[in-house]
C-alpha atoms as a PDB file:
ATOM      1  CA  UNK A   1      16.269 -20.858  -9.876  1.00  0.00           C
ATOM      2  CA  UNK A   2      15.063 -17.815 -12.214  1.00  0.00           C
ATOM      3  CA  UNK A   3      11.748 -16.641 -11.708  1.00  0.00           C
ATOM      4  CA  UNK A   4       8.727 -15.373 -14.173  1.00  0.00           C
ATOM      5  CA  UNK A   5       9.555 -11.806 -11.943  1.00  0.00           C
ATOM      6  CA  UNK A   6      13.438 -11.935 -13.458  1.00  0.00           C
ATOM      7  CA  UNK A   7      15.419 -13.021 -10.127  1.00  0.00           C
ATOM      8  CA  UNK A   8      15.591 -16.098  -7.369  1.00  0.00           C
ATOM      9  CA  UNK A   9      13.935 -14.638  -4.651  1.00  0.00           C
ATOM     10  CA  UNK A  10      10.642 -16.432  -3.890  1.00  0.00           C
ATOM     11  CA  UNK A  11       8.552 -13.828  -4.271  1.00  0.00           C
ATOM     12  CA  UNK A  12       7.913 -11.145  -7.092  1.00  0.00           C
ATOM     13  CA  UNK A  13       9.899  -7.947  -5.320  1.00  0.00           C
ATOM     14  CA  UNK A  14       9.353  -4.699  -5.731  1.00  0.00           C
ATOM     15  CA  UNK A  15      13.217  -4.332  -6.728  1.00  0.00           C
ATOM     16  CA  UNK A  16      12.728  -6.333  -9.659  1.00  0.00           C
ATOM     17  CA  UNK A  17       9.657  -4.845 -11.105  1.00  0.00           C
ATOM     18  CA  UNK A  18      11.703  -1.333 -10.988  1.00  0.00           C
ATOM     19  CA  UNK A  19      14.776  -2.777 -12.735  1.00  0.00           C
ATOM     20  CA  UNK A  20      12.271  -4.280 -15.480  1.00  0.00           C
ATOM     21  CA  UNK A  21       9.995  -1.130 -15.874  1.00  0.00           C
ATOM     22  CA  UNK A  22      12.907   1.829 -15.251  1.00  0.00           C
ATOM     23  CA  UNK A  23      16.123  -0.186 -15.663  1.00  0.00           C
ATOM     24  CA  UNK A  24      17.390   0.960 -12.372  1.00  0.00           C
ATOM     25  CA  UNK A  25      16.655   1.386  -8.515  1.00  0.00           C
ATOM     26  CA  UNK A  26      14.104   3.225  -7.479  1.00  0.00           C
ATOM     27  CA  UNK A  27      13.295   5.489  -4.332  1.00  0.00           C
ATOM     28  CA  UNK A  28       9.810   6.495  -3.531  1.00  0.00           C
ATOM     29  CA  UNK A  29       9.612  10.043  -1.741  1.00  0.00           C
ATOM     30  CA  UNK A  30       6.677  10.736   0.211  1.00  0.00           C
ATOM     31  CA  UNK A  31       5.051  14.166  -0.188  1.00  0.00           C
ATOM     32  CA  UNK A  32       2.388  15.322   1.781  1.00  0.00           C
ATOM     33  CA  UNK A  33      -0.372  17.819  -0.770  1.00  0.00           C
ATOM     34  CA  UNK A  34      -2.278  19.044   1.525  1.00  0.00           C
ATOM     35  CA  UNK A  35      -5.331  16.581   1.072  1.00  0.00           C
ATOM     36  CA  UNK A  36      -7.972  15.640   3.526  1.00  0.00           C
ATOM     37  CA  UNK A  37     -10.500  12.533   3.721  1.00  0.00           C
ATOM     38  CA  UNK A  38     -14.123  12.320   3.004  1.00  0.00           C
ATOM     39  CA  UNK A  39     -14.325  10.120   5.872  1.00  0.00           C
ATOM     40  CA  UNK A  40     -12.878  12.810   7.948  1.00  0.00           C
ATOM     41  CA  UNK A  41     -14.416  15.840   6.793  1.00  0.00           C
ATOM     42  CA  UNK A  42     -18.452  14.542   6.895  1.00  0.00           C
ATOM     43  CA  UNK A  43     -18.899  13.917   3.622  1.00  0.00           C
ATOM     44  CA  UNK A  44     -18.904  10.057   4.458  1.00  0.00           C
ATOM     45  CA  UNK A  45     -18.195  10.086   8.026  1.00  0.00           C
ATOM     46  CA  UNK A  46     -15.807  11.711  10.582  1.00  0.00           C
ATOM     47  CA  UNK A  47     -12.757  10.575  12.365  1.00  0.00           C
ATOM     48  CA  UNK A  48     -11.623   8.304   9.849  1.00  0.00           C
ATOM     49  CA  UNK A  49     -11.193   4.268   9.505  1.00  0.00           C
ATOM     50  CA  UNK A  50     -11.372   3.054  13.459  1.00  0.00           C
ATOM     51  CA  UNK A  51      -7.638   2.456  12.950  1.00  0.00           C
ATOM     52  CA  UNK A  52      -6.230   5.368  11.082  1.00  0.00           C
ATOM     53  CA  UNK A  53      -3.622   7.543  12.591  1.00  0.00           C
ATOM     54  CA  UNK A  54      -1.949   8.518   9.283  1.00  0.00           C
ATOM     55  CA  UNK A  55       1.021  10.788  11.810  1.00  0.00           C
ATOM     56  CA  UNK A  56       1.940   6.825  12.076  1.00  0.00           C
ATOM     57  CA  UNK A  57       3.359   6.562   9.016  1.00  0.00           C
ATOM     58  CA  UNK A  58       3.748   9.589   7.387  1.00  0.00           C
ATOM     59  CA  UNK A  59       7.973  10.482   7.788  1.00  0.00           C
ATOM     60  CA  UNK A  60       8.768  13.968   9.708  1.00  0.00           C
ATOM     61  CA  UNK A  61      10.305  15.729   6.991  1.00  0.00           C
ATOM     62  CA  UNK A  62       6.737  15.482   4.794  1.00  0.00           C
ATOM     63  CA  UNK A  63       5.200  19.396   5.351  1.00  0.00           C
ATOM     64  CA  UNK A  64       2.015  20.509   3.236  1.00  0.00           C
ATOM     65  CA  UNK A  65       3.140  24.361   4.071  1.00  0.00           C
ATOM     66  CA  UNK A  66       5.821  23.463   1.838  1.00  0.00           C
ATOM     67  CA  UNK A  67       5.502  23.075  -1.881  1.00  0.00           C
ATOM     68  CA  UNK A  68       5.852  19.435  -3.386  1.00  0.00           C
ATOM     69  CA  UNK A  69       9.484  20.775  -4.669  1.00  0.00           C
ATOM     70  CA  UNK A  70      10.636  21.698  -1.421  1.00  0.00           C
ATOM     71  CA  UNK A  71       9.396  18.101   0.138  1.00  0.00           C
ATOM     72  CA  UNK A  72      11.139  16.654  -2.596  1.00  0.00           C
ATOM     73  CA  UNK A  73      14.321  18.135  -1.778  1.00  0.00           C
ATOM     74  CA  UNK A  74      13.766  17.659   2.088  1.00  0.00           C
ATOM     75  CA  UNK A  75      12.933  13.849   1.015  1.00  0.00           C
ATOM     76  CA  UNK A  76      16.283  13.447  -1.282  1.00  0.00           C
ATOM     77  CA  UNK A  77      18.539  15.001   1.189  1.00  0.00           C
ATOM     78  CA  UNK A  78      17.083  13.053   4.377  1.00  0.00           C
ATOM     79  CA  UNK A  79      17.541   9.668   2.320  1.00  0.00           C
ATOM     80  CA  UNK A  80      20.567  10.462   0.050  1.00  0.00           C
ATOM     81  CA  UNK A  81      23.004   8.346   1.976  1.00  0.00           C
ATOM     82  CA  UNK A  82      20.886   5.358   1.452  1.00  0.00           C
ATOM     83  CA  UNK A  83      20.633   5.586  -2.315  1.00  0.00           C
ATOM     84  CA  UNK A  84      22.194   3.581  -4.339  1.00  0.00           C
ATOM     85  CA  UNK A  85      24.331   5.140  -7.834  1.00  0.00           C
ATOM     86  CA  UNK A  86      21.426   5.887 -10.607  1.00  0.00           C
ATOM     87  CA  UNK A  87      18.898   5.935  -8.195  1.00  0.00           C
ATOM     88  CA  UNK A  88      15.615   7.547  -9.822  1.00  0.00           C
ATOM     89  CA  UNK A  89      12.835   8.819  -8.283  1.00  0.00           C
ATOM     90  CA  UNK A  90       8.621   8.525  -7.209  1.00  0.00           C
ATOM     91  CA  UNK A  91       6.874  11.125  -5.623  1.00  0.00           C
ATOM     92  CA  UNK A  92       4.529   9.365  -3.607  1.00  0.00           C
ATOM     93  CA  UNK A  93       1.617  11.021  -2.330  1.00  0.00           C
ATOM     94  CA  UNK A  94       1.171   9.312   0.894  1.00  0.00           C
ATOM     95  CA  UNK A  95      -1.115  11.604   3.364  1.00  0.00           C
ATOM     96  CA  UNK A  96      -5.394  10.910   3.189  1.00  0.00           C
ATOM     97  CA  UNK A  97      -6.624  10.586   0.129  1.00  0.00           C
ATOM     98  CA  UNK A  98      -4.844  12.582  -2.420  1.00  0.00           C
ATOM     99  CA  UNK A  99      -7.770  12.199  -5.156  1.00  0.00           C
ATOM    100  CA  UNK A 100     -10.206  14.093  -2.595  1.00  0.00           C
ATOM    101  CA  UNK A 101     -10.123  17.602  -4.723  1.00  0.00           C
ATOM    102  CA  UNK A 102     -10.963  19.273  -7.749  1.00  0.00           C
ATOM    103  CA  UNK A 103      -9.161  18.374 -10.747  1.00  0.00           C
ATOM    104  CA  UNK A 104      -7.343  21.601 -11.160  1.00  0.00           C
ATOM    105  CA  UNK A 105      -5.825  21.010  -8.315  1.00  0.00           C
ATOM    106  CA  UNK A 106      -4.565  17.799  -8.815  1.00  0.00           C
ATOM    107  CA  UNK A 107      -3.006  19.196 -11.964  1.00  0.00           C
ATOM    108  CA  UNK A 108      -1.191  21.424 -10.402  1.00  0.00           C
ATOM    109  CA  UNK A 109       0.343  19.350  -8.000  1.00  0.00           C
ATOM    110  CA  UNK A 110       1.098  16.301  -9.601  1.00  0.00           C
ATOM    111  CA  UNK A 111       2.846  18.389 -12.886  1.00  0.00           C
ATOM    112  CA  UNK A 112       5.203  19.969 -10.129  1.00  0.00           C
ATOM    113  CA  UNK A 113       6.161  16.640  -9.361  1.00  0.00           C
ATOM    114  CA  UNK A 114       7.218  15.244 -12.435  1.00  0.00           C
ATOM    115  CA  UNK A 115       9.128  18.729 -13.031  1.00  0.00           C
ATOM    116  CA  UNK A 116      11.107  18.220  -9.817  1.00  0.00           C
ATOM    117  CA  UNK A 117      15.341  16.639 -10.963  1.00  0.00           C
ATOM    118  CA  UNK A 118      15.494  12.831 -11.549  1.00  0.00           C
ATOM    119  CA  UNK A 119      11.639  12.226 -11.124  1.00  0.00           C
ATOM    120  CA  UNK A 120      10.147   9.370 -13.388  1.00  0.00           C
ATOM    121  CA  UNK A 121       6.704   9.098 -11.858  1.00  0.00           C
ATOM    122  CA  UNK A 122       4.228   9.176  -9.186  1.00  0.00           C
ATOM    123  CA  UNK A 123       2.539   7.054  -6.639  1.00  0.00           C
ATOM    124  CA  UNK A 124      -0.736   8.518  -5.991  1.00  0.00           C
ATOM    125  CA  UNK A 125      -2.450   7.022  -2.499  1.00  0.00           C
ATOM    126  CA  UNK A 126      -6.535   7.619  -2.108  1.00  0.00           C
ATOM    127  CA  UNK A 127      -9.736   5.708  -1.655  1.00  0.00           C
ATOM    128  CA  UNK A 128     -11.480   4.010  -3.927  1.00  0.00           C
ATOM    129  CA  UNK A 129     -14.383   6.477  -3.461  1.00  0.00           C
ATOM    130  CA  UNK A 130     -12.198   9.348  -4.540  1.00  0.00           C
ATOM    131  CA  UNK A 131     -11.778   8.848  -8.066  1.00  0.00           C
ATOM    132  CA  UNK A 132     -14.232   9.323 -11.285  1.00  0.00           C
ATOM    133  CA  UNK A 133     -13.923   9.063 -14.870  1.00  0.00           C
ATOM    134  CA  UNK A 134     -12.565  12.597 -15.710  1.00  0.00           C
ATOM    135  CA  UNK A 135      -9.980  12.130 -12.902  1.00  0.00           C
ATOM    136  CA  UNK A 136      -8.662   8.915 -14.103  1.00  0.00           C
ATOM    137  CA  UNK A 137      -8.626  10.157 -17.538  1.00  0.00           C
ATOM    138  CA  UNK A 138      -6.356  12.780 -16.545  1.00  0.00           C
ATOM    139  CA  UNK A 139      -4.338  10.503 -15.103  1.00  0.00           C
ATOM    140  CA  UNK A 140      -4.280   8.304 -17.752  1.00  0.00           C
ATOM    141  CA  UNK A 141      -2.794  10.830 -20.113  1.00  0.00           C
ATOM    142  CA  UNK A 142      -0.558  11.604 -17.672  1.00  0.00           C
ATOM    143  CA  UNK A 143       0.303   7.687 -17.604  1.00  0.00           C
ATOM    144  CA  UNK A 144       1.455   8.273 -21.552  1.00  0.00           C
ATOM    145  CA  UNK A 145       4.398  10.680 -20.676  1.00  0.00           C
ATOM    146  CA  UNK A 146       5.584   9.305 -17.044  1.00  0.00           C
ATOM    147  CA  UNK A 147       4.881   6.459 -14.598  1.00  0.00           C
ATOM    148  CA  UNK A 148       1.993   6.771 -12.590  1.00  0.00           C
ATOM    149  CA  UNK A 149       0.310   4.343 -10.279  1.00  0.00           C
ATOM    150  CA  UNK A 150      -2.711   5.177  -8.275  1.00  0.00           C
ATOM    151  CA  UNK A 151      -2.324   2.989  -4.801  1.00  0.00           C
ATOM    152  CA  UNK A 152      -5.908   2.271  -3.205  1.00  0.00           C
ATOM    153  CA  UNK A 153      -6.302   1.487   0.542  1.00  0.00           C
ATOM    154  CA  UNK A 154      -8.778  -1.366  -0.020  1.00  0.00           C
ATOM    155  CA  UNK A 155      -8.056  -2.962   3.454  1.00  0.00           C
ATOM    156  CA  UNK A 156     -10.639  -6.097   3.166  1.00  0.00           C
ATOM    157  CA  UNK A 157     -12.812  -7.501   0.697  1.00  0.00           C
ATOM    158  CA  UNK A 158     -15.076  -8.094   3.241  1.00  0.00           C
ATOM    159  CA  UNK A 159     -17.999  -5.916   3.578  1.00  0.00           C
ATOM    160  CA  UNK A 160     -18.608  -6.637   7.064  1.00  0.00           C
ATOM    161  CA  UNK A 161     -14.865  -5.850   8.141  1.00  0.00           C
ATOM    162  CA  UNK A 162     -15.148  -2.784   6.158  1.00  0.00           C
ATOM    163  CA  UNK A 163     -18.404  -1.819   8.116  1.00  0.00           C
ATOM    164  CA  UNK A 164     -16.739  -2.878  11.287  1.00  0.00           C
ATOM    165  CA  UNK A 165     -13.868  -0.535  10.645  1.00  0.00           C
ATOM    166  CA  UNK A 166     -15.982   2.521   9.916  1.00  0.00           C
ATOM    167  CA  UNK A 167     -14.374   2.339   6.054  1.00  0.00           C
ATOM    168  CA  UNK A 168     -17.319   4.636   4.656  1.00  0.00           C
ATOM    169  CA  UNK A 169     -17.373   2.263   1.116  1.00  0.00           C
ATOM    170  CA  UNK A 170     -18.078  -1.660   0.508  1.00  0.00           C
ATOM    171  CA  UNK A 171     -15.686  -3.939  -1.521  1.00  0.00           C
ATOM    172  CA  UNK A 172     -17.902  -3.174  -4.708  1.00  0.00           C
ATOM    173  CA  UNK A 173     -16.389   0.297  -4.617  1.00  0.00           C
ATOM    174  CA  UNK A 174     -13.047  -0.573  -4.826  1.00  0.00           C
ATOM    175  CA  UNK A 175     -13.428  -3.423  -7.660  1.00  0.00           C
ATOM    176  CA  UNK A 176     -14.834  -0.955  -9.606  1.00  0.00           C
ATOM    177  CA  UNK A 177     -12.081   1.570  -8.897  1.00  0.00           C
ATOM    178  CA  UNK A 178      -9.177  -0.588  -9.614  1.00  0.00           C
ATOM    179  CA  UNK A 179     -11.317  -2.179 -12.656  1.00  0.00           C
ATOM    180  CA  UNK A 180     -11.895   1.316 -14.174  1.00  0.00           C
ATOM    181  CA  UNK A 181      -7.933   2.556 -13.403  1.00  0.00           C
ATOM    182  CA  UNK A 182      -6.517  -0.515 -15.054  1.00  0.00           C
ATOM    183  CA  UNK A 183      -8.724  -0.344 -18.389  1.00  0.00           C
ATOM    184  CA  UNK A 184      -6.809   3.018 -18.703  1.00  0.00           C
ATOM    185  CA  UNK A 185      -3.549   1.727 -18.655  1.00  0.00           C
ATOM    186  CA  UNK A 186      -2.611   2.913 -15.286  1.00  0.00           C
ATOM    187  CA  UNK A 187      -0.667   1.001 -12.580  1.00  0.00           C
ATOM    188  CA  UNK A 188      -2.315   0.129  -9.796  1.00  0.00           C
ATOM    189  CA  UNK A 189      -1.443  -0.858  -6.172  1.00  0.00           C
ATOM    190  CA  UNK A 190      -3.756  -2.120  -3.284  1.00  0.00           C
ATOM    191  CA  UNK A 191      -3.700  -2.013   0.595  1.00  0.00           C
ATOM    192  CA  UNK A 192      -4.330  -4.664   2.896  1.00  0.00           C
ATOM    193  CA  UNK A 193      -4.541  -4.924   6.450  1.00  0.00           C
ATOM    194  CA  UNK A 194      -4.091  -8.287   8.207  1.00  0.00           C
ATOM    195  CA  UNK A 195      -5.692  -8.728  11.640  1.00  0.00           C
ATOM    196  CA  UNK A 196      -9.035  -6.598  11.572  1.00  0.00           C
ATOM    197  CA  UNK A 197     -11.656  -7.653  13.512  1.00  0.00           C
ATOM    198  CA  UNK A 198     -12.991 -10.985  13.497  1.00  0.00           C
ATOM    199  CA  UNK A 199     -11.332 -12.193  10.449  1.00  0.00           C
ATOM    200  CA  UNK A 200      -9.203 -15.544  10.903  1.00  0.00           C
ATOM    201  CA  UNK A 201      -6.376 -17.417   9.156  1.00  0.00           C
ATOM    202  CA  UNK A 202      -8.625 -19.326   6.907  1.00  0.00           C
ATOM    203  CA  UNK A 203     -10.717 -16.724   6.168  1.00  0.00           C
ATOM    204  CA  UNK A 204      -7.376 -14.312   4.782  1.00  0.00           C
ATOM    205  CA  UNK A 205      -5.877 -17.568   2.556  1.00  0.00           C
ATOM    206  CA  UNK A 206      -9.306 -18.521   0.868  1.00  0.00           C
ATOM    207  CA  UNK A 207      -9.822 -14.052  -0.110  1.00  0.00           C
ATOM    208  CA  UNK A 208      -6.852 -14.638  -1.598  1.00  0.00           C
ATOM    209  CA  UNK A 209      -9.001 -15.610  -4.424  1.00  0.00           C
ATOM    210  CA  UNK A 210     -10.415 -12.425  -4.961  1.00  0.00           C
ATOM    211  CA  UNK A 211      -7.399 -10.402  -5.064  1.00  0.00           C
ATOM    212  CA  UNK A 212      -6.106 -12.420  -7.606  1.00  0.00           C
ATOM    213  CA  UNK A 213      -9.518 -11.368  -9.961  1.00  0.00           C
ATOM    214  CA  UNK A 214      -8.355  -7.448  -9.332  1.00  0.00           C
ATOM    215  CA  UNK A 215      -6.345  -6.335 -12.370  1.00  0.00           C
ATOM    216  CA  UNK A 216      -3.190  -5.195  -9.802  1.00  0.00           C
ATOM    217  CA  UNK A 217       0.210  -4.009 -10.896  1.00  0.00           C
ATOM    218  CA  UNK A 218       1.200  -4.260  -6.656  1.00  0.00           C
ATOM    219  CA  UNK A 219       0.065  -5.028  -3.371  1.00  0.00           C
ATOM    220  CA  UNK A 220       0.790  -4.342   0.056  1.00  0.00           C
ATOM    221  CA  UNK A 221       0.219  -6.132   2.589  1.00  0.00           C
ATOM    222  CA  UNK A 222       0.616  -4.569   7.128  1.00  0.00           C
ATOM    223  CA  UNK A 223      -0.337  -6.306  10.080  1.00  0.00           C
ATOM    224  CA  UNK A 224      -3.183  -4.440  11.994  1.00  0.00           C
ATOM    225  CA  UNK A 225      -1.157  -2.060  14.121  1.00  0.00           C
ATOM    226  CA  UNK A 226      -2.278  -0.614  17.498  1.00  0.00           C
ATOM    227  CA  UNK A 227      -1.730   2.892  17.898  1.00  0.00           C
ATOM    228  CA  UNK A 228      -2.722   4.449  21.465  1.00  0.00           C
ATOM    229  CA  UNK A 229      -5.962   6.859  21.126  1.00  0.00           C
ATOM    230  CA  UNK A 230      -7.904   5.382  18.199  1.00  0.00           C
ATOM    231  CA  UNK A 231     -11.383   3.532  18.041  1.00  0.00           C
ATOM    232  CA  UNK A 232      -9.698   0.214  16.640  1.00  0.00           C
ATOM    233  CA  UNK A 233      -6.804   0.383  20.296  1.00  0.00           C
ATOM    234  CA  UNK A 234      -9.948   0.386  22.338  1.00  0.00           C
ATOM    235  CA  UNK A 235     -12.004  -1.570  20.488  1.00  0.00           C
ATOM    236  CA  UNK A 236      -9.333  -4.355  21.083  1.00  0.00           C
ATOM    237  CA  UNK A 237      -8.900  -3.434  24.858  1.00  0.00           C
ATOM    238  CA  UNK A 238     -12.951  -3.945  24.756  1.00  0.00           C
ATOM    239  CA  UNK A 239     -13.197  -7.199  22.841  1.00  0.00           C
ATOM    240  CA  UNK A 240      -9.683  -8.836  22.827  1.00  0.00           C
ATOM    241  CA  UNK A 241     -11.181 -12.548  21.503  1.00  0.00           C
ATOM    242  CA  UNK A 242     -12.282 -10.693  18.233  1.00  0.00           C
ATOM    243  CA  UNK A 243      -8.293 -10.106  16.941  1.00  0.00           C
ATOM    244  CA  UNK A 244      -6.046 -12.548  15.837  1.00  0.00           C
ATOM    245  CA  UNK A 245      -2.634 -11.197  17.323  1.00  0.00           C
ATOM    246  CA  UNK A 246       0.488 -13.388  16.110  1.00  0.00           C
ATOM    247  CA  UNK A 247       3.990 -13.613  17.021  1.00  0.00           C
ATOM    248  CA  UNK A 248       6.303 -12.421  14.092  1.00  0.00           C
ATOM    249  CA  UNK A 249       7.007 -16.245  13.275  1.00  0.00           C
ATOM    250  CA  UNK A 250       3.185 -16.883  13.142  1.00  0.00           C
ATOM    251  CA  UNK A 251       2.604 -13.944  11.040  1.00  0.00           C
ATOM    252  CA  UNK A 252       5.639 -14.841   8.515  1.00  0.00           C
ATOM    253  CA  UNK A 253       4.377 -18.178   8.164  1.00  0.00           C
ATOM    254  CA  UNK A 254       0.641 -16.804   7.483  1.00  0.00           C
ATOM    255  CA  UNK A 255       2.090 -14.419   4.849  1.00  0.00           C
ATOM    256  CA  UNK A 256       3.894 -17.101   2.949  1.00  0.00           C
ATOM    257  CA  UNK A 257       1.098 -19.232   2.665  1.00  0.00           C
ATOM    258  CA  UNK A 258      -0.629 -15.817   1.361  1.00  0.00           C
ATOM    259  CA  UNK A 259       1.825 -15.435  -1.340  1.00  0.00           C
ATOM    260  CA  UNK A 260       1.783 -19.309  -2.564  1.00  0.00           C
ATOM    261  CA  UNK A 261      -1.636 -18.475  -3.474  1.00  0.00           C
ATOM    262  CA  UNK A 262      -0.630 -14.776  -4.863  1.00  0.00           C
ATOM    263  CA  UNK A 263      -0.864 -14.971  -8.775  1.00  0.00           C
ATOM    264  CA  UNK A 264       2.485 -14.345  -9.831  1.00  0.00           C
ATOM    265  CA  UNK A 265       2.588 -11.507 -12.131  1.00  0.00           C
ATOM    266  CA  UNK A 266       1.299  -9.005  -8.665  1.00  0.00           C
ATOM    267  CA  UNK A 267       4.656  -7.284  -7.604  1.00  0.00           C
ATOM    268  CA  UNK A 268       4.476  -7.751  -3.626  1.00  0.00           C
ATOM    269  CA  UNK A 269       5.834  -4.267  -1.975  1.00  0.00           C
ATOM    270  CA  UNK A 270       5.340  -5.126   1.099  1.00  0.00           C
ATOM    271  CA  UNK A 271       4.380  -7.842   4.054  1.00  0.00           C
ATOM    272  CA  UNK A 272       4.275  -5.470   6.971  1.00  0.00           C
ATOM    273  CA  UNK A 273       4.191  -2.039   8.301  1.00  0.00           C
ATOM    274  CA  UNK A 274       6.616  -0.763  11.232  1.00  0.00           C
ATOM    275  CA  UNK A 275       5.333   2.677  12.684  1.00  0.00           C
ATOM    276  CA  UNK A 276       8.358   5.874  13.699  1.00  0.00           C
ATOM    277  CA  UNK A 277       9.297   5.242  17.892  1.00  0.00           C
ATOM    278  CA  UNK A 278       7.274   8.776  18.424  1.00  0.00           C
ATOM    279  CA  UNK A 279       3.882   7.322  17.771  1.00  0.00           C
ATOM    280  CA  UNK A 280       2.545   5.716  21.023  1.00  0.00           C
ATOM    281  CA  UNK A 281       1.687   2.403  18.968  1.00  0.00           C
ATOM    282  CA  UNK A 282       1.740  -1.254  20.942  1.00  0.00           C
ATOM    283  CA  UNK A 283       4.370  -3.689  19.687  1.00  0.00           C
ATOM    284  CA  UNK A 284       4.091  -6.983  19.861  1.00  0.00           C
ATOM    285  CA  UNK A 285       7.153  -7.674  18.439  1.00  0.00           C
ATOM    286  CA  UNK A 286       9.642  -5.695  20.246  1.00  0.00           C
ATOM    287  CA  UNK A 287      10.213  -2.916  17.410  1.00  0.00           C
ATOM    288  CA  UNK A 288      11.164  -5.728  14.830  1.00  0.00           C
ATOM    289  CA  UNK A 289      12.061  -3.942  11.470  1.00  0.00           C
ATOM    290  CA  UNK A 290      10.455  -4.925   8.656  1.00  0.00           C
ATOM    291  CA  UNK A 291      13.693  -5.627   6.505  1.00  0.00           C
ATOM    292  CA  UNK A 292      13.781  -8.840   9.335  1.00  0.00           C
ATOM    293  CA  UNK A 293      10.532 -10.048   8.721  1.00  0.00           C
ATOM    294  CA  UNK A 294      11.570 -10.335   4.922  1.00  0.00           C
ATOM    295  CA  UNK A 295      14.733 -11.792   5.895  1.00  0.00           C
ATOM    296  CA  UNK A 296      12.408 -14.456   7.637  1.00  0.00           C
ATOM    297  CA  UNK A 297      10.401 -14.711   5.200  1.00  0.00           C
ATOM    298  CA  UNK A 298      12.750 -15.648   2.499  1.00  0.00           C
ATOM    299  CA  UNK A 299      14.084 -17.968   5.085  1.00  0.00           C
ATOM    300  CA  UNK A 300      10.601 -20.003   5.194  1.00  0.00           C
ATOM    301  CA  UNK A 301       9.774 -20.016   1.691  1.00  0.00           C
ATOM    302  CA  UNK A 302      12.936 -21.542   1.432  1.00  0.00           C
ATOM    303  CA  UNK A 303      12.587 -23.830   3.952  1.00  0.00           C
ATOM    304  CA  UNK A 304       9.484 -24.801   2.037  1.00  0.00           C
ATOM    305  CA  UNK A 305      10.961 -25.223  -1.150  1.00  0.00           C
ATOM    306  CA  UNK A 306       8.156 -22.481  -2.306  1.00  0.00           C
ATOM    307  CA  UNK A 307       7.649 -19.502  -3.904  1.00  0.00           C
ATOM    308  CA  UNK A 308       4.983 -16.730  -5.324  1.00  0.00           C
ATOM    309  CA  UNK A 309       1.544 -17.952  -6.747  1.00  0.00           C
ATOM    310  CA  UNK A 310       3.046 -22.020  -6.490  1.00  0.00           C
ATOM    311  CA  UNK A 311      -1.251 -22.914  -5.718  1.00  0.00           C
ATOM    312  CA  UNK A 312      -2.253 -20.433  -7.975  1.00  0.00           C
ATOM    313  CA  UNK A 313      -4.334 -21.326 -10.865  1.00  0.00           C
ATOM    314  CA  UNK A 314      -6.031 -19.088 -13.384  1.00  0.00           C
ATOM    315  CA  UNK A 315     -10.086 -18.838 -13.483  1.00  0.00           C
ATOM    316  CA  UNK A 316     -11.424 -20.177 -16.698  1.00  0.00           C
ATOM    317  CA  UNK A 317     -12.760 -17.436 -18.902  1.00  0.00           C
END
């Protein structure tokens, strides 16, 4: 069976929305700019989200005393064996919040990006507090000559999650953000977390809902991961009853129910997160790799005779 997404996998993949949109693979290349976070420097708060410990998944070779070029290299030569022929390229600005700074700034960055060999876009990660209109006009003209997708960590769409995880902004902030990116023609991705504090099965299927009102080009979805030393690791060790912790079958089965509510057009990137061995992080799972847990999870949709956005149904206007 074909999908509305171009291929028989049971979900909308990221591999097929690159072969529609570019007409060949695609490799994302993390680059680290040099950003910071307004919850981390006072401006909204210090320390961060309760859970962030962005060393967790920010690759080795990413360096903000070297120049986006240089990372880009560095990135291209650590992954080159992996690449498949015509492979093009994303620069994806991974580290904090790579909005947080003045707009000449940004210019200069994100141009020597799309200058670097065999680039066709970037991925630009921030908060939803960290854009405004003259920055996401620049990047919409930007968005007329090369790909560009600004990612927001959204996390929840519950405002009492997002105060319980010391987020800094409410859900209202990032509607409007992804709202005001997509009426500009620009891509946009969205992070969730699965797992955060008090929030239950149920409660994740029925927000479904919700996402599906966001105008979203992607989403990714991570289980909550415990990393030794931050708020959210002792918070847990505090007040174990409040986190739903699931073995990988429970947590495959929980995302495919997710995605049979997903509207179909939202490209899914990914279902869970999977931190380098150097970070001191608790793992449930042994280490699993997150290429198995999509292996499983193709397995149960199949099992189920189901696929992407089969419950979903559109809103009336």
């Amino acid at each position: 069976m074909t999908h509305l997404w171009g291929d028989a996998r049971p979900y909308h993949s990221y591999a097929a929305y690159c072969r529609r949109t570019f007409g060949r693979p695609m490799q994302k290349l993390p680059v680290d700019g040099g950003f910071t976070c307004p919850n981390r420097d006072g401006t909204v708060g210090r320390g961060g989200c309760s859970f962030c410990a962005n060393e967790a998944f920010t690759p080795a070779y990413c360096d903000p005393r070297r120049t986006v070029r240089q990372q880009v290299g560095d990135a291209i030569a650590f992954h080159r064996r992996g690449f498949a022929p015509g492979t093009g390229f994303l620069v994806y600005f991974q580290s904090y919040s790579n909005t947080y700074a003045p707009l000449e700034r940004l210019r200069q960055l994100y141009e020597e990006a799309l200058a670097c060999p065999g680039v066709a876009g970037i991925v630009v990660g921030t908060r939803p507090d960290c854009v405004d209109a003259a920055k996401l006009d620049y990047l919409a003209e930007l968005a007329r000559r090369a790909y560009v997708c600004v990612e927001y960590g959204i996390e929840s769409t519950s405002d009492a999650t997002l105060r319980t995880i010391d987020r800094g902004h409410n859900f209202a902030v990032a509607r409007r953000a992804v709202e005001a990116t997509a009426a500009r023609g620009i891509a946009v991705g969205a992070h969730f977390i699965l797992g955060l504090p008090d929030e239950d099965d149920a409660e994740l299927l029925g927000r479904v809902r919700i996402l599906n009102e966001l105008p979203l080009t992607t989403v990714k979805f991570h289980q909550l991961q415990f990393v030794e030393g931050t708020r959210m690791t002792a918070l847990y060790d505090a007040q174990p009853v409040r986190f739903r912790r699931w073995t990988a079958g429970e947590y495959v089965e929980l995302v495919s129910e997710i995605l049979r509510r997903l509207r179909p057009d939202i490209v899914v990137e990914r279902i869970a997160g999977q931190t380098p061995p150097r970070i001191r992080c608790r793992r449930p799972w042994g280490g699993m790799r997150s290429d198995t847990l999509w292996r499983m999870l193709e397995k149960r949709l199949a099992e189920k005779n189901a696929h992407q956005g089969e419950f979903f149904v559109s809103s009336p206007r």
